[in-house]
C-alpha atoms as a PDB file:
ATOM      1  CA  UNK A   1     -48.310 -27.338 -40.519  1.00  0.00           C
ATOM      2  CA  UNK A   2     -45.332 -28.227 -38.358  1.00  0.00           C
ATOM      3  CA  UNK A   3     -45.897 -28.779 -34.670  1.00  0.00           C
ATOM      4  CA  UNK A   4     -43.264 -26.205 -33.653  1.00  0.00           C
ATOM      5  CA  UNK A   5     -45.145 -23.709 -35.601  1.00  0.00           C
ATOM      6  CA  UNK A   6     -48.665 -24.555 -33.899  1.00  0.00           C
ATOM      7  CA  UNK A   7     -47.269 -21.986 -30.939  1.00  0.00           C
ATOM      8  CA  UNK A   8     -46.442 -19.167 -33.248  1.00  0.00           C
ATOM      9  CA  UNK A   9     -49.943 -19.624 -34.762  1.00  0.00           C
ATOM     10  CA  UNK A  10     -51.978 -19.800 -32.017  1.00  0.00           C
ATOM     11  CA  UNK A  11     -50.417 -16.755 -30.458  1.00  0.00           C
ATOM     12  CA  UNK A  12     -50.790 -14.849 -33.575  1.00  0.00           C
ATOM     13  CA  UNK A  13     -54.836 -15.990 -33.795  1.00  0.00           C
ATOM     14  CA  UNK A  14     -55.078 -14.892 -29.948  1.00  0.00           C
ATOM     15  CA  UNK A  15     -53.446 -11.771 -31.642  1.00  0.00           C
ATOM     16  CA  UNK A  16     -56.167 -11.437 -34.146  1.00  0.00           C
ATOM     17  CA  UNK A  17     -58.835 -11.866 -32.197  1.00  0.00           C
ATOM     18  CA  UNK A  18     -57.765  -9.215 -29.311  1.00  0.00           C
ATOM     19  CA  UNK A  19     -56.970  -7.190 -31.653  1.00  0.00           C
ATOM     20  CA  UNK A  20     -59.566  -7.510 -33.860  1.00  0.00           C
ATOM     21  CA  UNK A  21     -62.340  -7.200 -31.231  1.00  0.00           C
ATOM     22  CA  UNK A  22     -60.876  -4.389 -29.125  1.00  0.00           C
ATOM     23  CA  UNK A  23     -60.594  -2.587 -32.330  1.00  0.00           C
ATOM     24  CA  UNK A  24     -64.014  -2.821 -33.467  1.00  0.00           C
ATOM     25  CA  UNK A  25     -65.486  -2.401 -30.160  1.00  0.00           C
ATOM     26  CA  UNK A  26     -63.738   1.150 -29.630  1.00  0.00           C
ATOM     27  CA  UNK A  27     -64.383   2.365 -33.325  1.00  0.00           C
ATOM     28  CA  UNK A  28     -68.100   1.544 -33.089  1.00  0.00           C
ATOM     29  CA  UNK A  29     -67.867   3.524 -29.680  1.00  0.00           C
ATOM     30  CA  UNK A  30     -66.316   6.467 -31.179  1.00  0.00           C
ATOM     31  CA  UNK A  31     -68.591   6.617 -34.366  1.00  0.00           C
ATOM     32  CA  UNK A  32     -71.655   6.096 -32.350  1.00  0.00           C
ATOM     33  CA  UNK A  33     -70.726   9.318 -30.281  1.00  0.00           C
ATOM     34  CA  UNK A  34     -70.026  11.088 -33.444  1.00  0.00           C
ATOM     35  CA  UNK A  35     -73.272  10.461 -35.188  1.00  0.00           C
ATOM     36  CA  UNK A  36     -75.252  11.071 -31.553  1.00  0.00           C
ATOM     37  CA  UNK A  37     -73.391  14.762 -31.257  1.00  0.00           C
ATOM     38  CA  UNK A  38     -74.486  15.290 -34.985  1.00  0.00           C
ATOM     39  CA  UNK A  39     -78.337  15.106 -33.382  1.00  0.00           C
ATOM     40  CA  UNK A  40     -78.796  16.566 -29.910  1.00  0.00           C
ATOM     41  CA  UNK A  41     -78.868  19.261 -28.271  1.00  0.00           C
ATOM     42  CA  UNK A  42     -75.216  21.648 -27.435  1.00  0.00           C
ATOM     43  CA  UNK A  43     -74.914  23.532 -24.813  1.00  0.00           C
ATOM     44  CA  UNK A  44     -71.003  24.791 -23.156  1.00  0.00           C
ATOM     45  CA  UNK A  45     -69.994  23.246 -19.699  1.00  0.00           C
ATOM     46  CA  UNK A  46     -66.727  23.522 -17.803  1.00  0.00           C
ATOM     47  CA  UNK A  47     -64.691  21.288 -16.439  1.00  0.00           C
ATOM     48  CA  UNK A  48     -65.684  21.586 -12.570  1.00  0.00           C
ATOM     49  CA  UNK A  49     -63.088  19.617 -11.508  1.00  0.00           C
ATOM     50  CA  UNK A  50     -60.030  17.390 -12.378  1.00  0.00           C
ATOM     51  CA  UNK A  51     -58.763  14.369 -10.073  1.00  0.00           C
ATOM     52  CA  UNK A  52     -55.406  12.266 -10.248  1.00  0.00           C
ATOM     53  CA  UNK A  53     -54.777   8.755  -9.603  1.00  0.00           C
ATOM     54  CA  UNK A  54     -51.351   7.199 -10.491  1.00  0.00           C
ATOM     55  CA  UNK A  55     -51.352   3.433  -9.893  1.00  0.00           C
ATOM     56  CA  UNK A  56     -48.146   1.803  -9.443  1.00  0.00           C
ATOM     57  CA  UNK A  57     -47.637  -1.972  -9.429  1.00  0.00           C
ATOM     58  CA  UNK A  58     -44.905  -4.981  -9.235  1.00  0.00           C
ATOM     59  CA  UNK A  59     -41.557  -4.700  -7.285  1.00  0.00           C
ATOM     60  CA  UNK A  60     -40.234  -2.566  -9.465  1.00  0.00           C
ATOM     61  CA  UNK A  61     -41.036   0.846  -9.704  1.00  0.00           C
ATOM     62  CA  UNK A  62     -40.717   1.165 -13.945  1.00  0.00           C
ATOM     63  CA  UNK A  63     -41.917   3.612 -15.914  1.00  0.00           C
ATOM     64  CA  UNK A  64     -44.103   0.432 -17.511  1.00  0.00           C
ATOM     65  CA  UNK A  65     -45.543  -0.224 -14.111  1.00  0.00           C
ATOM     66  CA  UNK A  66     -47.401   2.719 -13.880  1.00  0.00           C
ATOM     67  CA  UNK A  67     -51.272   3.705 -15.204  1.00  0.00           C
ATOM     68  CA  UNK A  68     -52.743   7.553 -15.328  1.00  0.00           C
ATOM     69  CA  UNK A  69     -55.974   8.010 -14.881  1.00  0.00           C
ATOM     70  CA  UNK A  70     -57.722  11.549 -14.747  1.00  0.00           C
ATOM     71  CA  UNK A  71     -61.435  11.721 -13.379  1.00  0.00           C
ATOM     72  CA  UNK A  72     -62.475  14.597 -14.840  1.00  0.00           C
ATOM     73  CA  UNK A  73     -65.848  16.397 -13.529  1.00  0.00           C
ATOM     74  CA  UNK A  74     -67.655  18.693 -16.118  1.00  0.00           C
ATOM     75  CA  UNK A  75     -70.833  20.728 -15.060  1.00  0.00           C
ATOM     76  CA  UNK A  76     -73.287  22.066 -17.271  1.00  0.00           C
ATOM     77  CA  UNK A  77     -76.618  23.944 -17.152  1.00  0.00           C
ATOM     78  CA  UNK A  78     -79.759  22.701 -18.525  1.00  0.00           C
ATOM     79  CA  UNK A  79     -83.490  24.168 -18.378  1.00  0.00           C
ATOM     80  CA  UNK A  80     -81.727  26.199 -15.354  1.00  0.00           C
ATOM     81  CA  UNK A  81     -80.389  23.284 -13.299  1.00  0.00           C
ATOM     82  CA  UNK A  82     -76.597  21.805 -13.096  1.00  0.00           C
ATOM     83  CA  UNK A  83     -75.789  18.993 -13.806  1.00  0.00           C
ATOM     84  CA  UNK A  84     -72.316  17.230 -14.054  1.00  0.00           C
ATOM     85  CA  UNK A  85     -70.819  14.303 -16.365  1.00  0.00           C
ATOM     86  CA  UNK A  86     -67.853  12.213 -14.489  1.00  0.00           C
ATOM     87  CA  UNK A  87     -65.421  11.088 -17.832  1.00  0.00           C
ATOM     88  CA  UNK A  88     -62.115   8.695 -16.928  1.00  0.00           C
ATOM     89  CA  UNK A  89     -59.478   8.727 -19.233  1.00  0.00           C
ATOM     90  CA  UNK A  90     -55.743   7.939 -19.152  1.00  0.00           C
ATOM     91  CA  UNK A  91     -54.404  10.532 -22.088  1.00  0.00           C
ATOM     92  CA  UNK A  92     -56.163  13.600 -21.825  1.00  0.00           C
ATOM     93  CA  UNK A  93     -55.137  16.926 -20.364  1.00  0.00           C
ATOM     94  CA  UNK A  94     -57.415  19.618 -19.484  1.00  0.00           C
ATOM     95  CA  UNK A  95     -57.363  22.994 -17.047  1.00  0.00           C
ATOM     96  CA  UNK A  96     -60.000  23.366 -14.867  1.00  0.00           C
ATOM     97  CA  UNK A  97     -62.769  26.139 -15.378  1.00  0.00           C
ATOM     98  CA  UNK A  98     -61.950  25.512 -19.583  1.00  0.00           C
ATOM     99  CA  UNK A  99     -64.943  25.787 -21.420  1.00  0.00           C
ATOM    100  CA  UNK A 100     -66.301  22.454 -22.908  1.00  0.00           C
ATOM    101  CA  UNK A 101     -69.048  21.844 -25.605  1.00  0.00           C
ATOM    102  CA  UNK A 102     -71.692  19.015 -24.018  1.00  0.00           C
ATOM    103  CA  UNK A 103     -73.998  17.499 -26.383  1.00  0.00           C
ATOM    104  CA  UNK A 104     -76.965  15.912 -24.673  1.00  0.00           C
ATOM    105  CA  UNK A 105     -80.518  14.101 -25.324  1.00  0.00           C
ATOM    106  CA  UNK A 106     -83.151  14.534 -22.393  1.00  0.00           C
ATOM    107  CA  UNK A 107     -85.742  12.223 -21.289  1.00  0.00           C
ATOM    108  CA  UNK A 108     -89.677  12.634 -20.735  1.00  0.00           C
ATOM    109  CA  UNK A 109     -89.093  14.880 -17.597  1.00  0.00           C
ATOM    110  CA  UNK A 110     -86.730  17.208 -19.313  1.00  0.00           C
ATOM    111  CA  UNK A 111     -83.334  15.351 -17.699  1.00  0.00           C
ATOM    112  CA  UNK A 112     -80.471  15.412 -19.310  1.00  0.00           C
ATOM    113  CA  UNK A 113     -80.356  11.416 -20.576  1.00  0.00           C
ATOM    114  CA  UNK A 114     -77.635  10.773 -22.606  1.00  0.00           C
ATOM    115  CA  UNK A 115     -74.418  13.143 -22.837  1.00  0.00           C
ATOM    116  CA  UNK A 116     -71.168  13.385 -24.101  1.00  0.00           C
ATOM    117  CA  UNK A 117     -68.406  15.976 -24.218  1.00  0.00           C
ATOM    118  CA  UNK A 118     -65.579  17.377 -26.737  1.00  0.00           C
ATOM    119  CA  UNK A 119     -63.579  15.484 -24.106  1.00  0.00           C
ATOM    120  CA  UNK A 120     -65.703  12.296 -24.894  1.00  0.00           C
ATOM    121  CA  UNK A 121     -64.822  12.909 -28.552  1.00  0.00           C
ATOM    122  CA  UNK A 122     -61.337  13.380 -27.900  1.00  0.00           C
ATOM    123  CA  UNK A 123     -60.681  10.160 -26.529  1.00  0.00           C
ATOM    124  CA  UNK A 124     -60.020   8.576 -29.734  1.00  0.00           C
ATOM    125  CA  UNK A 125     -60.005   4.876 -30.719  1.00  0.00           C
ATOM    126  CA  UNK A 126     -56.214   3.822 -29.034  1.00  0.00           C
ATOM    127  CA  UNK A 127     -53.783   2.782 -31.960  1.00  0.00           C
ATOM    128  CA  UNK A 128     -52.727  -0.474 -29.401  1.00  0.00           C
ATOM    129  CA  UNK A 129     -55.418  -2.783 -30.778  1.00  0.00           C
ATOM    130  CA  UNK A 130     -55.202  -2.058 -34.139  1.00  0.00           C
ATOM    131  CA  UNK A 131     -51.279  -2.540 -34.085  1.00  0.00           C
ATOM    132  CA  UNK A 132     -51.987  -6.056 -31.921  1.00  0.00           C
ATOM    133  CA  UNK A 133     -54.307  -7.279 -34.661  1.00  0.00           C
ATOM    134  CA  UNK A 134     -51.645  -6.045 -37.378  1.00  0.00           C
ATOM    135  CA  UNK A 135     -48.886  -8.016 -35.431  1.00  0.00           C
ATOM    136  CA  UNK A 136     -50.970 -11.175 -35.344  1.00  0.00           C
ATOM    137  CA  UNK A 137     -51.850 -10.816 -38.972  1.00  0.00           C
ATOM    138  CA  UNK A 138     -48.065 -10.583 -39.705  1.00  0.00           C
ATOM    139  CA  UNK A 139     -46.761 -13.330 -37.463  1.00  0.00           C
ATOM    140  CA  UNK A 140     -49.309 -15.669 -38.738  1.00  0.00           C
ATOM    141  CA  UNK A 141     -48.453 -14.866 -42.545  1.00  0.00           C
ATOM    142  CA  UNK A 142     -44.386 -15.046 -41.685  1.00  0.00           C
ATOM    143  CA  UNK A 143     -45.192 -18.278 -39.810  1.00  0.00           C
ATOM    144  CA  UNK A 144     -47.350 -19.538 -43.102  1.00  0.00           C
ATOM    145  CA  UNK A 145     -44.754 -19.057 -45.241  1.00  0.00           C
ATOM    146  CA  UNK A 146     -42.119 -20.420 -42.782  1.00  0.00           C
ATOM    147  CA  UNK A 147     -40.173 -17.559 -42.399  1.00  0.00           C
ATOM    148  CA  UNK A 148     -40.145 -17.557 -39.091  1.00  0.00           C
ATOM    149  CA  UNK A 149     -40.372 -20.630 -36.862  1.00  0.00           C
ATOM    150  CA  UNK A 150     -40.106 -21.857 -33.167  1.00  0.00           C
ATOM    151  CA  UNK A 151     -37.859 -24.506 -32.620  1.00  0.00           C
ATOM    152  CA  UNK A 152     -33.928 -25.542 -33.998  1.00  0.00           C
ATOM    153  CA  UNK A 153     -33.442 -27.518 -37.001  1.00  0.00           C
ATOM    154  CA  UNK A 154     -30.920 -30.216 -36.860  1.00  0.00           C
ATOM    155  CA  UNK A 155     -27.745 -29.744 -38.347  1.00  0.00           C
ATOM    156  CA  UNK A 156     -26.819 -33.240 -40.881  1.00  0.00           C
ATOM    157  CA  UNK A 157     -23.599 -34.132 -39.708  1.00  0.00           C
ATOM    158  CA  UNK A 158     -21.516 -36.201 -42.219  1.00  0.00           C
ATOM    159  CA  UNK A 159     -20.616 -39.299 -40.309  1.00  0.00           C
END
């Protein structure tokens, strides 16, 4: 391994490893909610109501220096008694008083212990980490096979 190269590869395992983690960490997420809705109970909610925060950073105002985030409240009815289920997410768009499936479990006392929403279920595994673990993957084969490389090569002159 050239020492120019050991940059390119570390960034590429720091790649990997992001990448790789955030990946796995939000798929598990998403099929654990999946195989939980398959079990409990359903019952229809609506979304109660829908808060908007846009953060804005840096000294410039860009487009890139700007994060959504919707707080959206749903309520739902269980054994005669509301109950609500706060959800953040950056993507997803909904109108409030819309009609929402809530899947729940409920403890000993007959509390609603465990729920999660179609809106839950919508907020699908991002494609960001799975693209930063393919771009490490890449860069580290391109570096490999020394396609790529940081650093200049000297020219031979013919003195």
């Amino acid at each position: 391994m050239k020492k120019q190269n050991a940059g390119l590869i570390a960034l590429s395992i720091v790649f990997i490893l992001m990448g790789g983690f955030s990946t796995i960490y939000n798929l598990s997420k998403y099929v654990s909610n999946r195989v939980f809705m398959s079990s409990a109970e359903k019952t229809t909610g609506y979304v109660k109501w829908i808060d908007h925060e846009l953060k804005t950073w840096g000294h410039n105002k860009k487009a890139s220096n700007k994060a959504e985030t919707y707080y959206i409240t749903v309520a739902f009815d269980v054994g005669g008694k509301e109950y609500t289920r706060e959800i953040f997410t950056g993507t997803y768009y909904v109108s409030q008083n819309e009609k929402v499936n809530v899947y729940y479990n409920t403890d000993k006392n007959g509390e609603p212990d465990k729920v999660v929403t179609d809106i839950d279920n919508d907020k699908r595994p991002y494609l960001t980490w799975p693209l930063i673990l393919l771009l490490g993957i890449v860069l580290l084969v391109l570096t490999k096979k020394n396609i790529i490389s940081v650093g200049r090569k000297r020219k031979k002159s013919n003195h």
